[in-house]
C-alpha atoms as a PDB file:
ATOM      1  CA  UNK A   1       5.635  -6.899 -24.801  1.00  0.00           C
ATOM      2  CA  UNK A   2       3.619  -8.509 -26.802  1.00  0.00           C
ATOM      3  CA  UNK A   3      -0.478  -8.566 -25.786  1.00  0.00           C
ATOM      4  CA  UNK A   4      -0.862 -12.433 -24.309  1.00  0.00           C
ATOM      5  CA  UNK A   5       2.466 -11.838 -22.262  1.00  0.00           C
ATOM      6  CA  UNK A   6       0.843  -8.103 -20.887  1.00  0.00           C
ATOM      7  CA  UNK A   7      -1.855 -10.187 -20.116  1.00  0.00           C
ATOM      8  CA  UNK A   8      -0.172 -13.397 -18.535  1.00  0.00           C
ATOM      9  CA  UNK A   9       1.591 -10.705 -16.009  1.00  0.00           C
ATOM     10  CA  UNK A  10      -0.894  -8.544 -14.921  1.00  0.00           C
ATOM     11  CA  UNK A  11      -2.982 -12.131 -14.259  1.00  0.00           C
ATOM     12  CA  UNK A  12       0.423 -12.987 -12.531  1.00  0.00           C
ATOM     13  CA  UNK A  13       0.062  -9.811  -9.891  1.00  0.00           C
ATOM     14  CA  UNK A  14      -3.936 -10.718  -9.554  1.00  0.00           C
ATOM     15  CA  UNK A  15      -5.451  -8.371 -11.732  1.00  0.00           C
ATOM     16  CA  UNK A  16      -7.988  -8.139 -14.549  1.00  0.00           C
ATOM     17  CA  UNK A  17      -8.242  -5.816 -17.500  1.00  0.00           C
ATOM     18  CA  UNK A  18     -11.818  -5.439 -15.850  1.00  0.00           C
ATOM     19  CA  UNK A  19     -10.250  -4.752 -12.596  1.00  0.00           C
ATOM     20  CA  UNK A  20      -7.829  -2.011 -14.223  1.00  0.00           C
ATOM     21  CA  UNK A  21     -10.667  -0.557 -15.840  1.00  0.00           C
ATOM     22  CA  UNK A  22     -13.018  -0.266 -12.882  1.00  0.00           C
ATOM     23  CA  UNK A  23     -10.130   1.786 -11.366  1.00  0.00           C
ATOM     24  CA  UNK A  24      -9.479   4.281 -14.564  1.00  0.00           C
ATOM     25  CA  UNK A  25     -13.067   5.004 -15.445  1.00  0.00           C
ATOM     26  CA  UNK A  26     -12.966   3.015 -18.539  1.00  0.00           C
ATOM     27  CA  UNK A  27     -14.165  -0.191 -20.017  1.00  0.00           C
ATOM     28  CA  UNK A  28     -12.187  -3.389 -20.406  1.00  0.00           C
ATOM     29  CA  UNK A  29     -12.296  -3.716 -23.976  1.00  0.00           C
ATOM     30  CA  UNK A  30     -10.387  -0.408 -23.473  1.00  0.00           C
ATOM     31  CA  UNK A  31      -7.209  -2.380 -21.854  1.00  0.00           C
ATOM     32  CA  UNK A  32      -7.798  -5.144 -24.159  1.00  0.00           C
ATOM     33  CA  UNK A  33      -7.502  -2.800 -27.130  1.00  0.00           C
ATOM     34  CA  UNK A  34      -4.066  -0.955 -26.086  1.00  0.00           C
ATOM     35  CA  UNK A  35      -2.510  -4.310 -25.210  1.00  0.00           C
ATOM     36  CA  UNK A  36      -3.658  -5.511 -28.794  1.00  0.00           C
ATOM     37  CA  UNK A  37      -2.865  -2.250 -30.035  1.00  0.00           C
ATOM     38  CA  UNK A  38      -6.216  -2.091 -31.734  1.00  0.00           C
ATOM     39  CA  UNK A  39      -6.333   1.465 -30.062  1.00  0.00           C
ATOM     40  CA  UNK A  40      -4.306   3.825 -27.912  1.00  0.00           C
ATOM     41  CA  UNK A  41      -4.660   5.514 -24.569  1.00  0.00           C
ATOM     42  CA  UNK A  42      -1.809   7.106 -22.675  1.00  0.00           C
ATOM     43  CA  UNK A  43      -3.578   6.906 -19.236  1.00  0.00           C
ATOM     44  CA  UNK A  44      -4.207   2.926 -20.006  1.00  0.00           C
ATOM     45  CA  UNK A  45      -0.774   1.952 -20.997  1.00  0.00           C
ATOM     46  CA  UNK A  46       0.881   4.195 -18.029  1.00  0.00           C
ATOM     47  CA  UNK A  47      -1.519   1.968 -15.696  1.00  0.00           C
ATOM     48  CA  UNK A  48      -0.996  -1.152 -16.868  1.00  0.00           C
ATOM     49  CA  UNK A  49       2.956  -0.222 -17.611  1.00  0.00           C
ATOM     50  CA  UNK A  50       3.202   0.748 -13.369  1.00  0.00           C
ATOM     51  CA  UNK A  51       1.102  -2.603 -12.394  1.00  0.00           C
ATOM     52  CA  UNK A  52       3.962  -4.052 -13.855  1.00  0.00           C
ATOM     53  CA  UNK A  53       6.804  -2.151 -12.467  1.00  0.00           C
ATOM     54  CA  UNK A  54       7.709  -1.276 -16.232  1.00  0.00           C
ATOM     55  CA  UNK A  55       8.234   1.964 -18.053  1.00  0.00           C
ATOM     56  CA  UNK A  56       5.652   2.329 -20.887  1.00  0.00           C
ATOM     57  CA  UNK A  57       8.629   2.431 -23.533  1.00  0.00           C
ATOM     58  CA  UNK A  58       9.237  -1.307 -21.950  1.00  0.00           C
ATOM     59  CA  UNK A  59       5.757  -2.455 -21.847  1.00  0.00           C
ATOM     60  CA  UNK A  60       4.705  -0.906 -25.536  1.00  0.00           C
ATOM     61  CA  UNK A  61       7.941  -0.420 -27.453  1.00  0.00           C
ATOM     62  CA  UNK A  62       6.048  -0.365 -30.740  1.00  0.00           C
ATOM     63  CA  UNK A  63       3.944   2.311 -29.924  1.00  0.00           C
ATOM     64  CA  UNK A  64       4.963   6.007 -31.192  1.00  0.00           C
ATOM     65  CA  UNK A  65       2.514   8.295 -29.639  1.00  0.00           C
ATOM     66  CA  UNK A  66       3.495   6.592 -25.788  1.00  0.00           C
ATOM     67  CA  UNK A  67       6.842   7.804 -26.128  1.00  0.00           C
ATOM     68  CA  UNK A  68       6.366  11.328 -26.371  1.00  0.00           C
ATOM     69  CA  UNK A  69       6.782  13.227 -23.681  1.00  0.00           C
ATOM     70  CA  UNK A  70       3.068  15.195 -22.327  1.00  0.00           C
ATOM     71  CA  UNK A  71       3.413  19.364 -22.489  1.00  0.00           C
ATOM     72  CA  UNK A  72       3.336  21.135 -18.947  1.00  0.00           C
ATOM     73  CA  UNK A  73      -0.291  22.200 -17.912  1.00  0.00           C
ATOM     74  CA  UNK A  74      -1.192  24.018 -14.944  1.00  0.00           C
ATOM     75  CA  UNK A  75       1.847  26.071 -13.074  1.00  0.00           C
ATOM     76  CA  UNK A  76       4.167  24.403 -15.067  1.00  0.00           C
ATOM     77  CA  UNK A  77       3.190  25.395 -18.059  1.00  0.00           C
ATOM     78  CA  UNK A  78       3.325  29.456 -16.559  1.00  0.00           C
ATOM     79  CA  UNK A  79       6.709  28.360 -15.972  1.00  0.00           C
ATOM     80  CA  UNK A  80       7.852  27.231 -19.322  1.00  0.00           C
ATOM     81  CA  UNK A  81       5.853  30.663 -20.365  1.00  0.00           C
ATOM     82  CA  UNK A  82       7.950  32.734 -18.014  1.00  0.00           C
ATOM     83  CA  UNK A  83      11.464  31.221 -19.191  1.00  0.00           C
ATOM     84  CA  UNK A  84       9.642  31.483 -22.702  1.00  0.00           C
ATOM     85  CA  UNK A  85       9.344  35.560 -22.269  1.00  0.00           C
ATOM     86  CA  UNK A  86      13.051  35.680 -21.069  1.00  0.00           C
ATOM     87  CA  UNK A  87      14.473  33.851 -23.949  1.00  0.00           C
ATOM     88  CA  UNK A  88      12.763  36.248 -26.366  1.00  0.00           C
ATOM     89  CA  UNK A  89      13.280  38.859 -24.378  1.00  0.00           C
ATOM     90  CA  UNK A  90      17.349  38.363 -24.775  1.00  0.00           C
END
């Protein structure tokens, strides 16, 4: 989508780029930068993507580093450690 049209929607479902950024922690040039993709933040386009009821490939097509996929952290990542040790242990 391109920036005016993110813009014109979430305006559409009542919210502000200040509003969204209130919420996140951030500041609103923030939102205005990934929807003019003068910048790029994961946790901002996955936001503004689910205001939307869109996937973040839908919302920001042209954006390479949104469409890869975020390693495990936490107990997930023990698990992917776990079935690492098995598959080199084989």
């Amino acid at each position: 989508m391109e920036a005016e049209a993110i813009k014109q929607a979430l305006h559409e479902k009542g919210f502000t780029f200040s509003m969204i950024a209130d919420e996140l922690g951030m500041a609103p040039n923030m939102l205005s930068g990934v929807c003019y993709r003068r910048t790029t933040s994961k946790k901002a386009a996955e936001a503004i993507a689910k205001i939307l009821d869109k996937s973040v490939t839908e919302v920001f097509p042209d954006v390479e580093s949104y469409r890869k996929t975020r390693l495990p952290t936490g107990n997930a990542r023990e698990a992917k450690r776990a079935e690492l040790r098995q598959l080199l242990a084989s």
